[in-house]
PDB file of N, CA and C in Angstrom:
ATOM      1  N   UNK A   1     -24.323 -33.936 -35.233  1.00  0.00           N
ATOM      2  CA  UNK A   1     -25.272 -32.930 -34.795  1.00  0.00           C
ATOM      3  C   UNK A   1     -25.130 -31.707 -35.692  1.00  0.00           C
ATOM      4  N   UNK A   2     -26.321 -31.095 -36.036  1.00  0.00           N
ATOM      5  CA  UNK A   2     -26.145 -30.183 -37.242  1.00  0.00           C
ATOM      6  C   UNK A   2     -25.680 -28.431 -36.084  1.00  0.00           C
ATOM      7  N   UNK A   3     -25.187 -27.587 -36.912  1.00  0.00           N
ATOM      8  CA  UNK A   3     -24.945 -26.856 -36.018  1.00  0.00           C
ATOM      9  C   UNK A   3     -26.348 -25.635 -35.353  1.00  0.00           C
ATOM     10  N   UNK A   4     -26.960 -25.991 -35.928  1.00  0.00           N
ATOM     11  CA  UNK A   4     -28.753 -25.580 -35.645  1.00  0.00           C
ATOM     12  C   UNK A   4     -29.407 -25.587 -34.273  1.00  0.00           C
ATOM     13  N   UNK A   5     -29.066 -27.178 -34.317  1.00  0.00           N
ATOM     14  CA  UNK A   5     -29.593 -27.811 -33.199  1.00  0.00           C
ATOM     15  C   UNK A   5     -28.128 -27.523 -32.041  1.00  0.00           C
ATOM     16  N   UNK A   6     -26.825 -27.006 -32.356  1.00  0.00           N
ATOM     17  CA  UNK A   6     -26.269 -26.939 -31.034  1.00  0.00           C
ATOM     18  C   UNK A   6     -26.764 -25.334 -30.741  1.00  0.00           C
ATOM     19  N   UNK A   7     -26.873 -24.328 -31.562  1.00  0.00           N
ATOM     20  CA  UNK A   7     -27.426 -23.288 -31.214  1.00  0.00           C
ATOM     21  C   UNK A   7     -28.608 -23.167 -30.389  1.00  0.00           C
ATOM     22  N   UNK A   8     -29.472 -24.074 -30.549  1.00  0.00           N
ATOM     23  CA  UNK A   8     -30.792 -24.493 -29.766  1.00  0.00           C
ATOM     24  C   UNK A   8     -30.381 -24.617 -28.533  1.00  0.00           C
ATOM     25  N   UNK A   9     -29.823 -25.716 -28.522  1.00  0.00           N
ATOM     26  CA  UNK A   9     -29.239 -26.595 -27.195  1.00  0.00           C
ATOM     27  C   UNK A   9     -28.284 -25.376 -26.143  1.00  0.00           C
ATOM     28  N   UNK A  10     -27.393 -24.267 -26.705  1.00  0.00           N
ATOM     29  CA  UNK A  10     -27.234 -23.438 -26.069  1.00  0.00           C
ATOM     30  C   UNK A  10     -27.558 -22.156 -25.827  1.00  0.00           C
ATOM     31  N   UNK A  11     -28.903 -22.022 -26.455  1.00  0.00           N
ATOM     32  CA  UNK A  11     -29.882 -20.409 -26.424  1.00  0.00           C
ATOM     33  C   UNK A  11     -31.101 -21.040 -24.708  1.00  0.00           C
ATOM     34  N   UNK A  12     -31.102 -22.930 -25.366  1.00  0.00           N
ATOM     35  CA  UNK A  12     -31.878 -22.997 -23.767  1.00  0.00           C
ATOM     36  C   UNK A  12     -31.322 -22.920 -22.587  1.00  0.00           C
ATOM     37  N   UNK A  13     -30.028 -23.530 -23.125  1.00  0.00           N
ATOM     38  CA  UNK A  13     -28.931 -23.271 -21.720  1.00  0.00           C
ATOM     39  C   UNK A  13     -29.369 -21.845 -20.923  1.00  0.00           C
ATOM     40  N   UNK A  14     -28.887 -20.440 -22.022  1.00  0.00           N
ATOM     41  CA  UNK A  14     -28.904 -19.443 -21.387  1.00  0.00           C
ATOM     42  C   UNK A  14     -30.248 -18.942 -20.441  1.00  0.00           C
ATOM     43  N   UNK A  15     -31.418 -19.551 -21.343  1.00  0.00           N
ATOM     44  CA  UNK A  15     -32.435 -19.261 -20.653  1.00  0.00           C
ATOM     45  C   UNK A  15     -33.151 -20.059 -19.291  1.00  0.00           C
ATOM     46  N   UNK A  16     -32.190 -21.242 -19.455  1.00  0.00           N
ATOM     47  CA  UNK A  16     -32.596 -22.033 -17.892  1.00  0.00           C
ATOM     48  C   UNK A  16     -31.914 -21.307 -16.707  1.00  0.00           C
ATOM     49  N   UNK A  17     -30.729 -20.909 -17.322  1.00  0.00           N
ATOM     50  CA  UNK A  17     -29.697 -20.223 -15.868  1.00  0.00           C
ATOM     51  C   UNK A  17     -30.212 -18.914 -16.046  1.00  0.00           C
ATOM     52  N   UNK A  18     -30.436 -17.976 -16.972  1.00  0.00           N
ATOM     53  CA  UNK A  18     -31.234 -16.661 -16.819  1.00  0.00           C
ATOM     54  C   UNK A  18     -32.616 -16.713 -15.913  1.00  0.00           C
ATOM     55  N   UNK A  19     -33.422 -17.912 -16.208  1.00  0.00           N
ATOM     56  CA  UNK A  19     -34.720 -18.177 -15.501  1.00  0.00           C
ATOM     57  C   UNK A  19     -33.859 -18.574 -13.699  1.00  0.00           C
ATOM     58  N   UNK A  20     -33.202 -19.348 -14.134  1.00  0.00           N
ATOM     59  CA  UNK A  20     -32.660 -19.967 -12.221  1.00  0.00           C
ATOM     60  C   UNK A  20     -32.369 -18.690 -11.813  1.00  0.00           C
ATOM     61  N   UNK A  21     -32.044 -17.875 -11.981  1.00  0.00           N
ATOM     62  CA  UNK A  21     -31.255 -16.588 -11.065  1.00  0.00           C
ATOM     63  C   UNK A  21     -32.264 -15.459 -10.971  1.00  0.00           C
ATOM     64  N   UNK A  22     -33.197 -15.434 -11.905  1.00  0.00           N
ATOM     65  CA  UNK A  22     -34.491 -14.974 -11.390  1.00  0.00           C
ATOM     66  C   UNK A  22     -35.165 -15.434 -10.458  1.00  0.00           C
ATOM     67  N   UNK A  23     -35.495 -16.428  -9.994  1.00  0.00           N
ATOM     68  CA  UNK A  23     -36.475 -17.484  -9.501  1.00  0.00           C
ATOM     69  C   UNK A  23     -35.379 -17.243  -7.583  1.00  0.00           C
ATOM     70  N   UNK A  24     -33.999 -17.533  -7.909  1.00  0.00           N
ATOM     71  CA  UNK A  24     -33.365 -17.216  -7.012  1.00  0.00           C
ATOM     72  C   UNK A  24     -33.133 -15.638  -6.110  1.00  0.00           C
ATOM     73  N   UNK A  25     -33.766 -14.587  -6.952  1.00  0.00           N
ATOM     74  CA  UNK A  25     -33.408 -13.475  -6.514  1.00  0.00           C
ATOM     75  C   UNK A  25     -35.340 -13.363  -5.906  1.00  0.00           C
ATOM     76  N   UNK A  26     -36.199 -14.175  -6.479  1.00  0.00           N
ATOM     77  CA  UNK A  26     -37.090 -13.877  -5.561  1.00  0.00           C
ATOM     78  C   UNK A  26     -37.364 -14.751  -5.004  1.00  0.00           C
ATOM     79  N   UNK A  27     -36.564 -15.714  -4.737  1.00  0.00           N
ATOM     80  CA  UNK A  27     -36.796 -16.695  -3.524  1.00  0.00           C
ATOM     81  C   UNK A  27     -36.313 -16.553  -2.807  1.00  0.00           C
ATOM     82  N   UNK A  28     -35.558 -15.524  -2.726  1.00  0.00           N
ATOM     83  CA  UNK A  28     -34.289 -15.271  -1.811  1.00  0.00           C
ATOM     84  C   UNK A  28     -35.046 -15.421  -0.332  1.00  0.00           C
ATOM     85  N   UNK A  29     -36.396 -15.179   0.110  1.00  0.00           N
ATOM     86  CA  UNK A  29     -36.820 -15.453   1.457  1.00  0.00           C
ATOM     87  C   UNK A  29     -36.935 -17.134   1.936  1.00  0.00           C
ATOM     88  N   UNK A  30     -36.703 -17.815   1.058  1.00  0.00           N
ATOM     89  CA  UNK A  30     -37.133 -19.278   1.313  1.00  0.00           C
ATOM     90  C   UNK A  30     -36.065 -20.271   1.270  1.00  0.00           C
ATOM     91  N   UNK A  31     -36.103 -20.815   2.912  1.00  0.00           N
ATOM     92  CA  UNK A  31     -34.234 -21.345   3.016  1.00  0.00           C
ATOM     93  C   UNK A  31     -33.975 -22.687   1.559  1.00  0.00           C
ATOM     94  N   UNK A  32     -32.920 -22.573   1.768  1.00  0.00           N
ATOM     95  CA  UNK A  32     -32.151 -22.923   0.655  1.00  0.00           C
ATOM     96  C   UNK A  32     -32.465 -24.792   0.857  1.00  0.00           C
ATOM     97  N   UNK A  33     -32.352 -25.392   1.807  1.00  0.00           N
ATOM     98  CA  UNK A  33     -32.694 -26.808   1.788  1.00  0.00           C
ATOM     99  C   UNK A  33     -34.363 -26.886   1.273  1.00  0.00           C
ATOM    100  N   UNK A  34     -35.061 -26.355   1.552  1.00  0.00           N
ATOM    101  CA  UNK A  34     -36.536 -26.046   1.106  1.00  0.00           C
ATOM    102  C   UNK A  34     -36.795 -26.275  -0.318  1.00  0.00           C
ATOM    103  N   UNK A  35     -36.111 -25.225  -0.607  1.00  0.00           N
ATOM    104  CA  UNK A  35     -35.944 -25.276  -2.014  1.00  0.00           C
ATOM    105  C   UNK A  35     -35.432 -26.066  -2.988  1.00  0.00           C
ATOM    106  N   UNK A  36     -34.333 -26.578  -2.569  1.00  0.00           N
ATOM    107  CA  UNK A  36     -33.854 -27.916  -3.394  1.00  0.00           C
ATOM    108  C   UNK A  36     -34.432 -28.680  -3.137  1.00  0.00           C
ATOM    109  N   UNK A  37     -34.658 -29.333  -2.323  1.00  0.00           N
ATOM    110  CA  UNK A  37     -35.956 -30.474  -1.733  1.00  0.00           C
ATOM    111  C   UNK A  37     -37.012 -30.296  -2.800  1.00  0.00           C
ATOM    112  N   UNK A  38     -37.678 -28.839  -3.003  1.00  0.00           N
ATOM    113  CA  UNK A  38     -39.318 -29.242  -3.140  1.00  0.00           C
ATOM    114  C   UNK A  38     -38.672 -29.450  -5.072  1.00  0.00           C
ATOM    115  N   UNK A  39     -37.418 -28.876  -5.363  1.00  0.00           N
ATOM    116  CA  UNK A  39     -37.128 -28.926  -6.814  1.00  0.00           C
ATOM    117  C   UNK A  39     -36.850 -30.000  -7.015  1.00  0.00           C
ATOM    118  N   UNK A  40     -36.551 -31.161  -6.446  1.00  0.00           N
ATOM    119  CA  UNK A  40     -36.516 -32.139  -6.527  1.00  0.00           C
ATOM    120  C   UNK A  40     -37.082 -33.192  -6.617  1.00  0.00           C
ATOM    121  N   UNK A  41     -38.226 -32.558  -5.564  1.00  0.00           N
ATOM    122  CA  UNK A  41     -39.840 -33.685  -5.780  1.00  0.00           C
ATOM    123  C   UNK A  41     -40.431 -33.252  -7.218  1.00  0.00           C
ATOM    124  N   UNK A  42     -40.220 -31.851  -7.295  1.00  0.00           N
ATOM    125  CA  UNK A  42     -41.030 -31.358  -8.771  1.00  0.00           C
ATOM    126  C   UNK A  42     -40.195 -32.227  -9.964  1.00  0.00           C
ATOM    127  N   UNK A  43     -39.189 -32.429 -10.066  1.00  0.00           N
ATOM    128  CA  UNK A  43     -38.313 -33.057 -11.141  1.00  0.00           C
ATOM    129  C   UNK A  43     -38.632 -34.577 -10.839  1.00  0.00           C
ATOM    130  N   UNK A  44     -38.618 -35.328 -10.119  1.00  0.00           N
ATOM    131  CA  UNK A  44     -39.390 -36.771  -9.696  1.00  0.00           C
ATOM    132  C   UNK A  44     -40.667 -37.177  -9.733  1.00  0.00           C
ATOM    133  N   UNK A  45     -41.557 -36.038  -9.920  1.00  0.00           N
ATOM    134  CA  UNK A  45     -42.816 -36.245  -9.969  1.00  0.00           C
ATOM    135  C   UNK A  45     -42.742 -36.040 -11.257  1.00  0.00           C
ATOM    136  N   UNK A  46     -42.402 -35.456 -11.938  1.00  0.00           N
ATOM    137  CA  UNK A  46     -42.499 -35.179 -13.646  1.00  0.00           C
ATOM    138  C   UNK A  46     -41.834 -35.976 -14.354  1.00  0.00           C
ATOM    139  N   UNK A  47     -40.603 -36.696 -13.650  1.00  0.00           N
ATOM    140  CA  UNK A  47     -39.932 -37.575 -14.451  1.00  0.00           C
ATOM    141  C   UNK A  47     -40.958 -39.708 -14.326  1.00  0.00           C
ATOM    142  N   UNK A  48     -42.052 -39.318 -13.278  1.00  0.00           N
ATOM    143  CA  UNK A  48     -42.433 -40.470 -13.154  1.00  0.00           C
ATOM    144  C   UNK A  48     -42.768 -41.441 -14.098  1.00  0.00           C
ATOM    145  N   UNK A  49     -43.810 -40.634 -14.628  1.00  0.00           N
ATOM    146  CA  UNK A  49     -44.363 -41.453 -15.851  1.00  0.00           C
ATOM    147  C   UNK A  49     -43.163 -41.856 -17.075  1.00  0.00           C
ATOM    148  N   UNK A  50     -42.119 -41.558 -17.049  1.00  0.00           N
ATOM    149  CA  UNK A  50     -41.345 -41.771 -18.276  1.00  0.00           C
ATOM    150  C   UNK A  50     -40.478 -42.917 -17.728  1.00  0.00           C
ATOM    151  N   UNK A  51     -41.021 -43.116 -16.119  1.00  0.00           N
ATOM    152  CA  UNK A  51     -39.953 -44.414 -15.205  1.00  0.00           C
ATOM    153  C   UNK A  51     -41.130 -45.749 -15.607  1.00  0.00           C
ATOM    154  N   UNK A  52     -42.560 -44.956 -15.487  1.00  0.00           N
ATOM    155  CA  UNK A  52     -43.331 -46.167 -15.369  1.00  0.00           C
ATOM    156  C   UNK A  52     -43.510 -46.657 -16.887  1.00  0.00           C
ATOM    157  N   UNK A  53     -43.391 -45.953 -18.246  1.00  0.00           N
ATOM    158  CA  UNK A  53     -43.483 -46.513 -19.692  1.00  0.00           C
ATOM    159  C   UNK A  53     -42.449 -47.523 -19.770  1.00  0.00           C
ATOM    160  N   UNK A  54     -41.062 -47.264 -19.451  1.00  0.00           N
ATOM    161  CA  UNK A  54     -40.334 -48.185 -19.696  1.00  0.00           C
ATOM    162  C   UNK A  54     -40.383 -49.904 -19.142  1.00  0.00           C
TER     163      UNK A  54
END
């Protein structure tokens, strides 16, 4: 792996957990099983089509 691409790989890192703790400070009204649940259908519904190519 060139060292380019690990810089990539950890500038998105920062910005997925910078984005999660945003998303968390204004979700803060919406219980916590809710939320993992519906993040979960959203990640299953998006991962579908890449279940049905194979």
């Amino acid at each position: 792996m060139k060292a380019h691409h690990a810089l990539g790989y950890a500038l998105g890192a920062i910005v997925l957990w910078a984005s999660l703790a945003s998303l968390g400070v204004l979700l803060g009204h919406v219980p916590p099983f809710l939320l993992t649940g519906l993040a979960l259908l959203t990640g299953s519904v998006l991962a579908f089509p890449a279940v049905l190519a194979d």
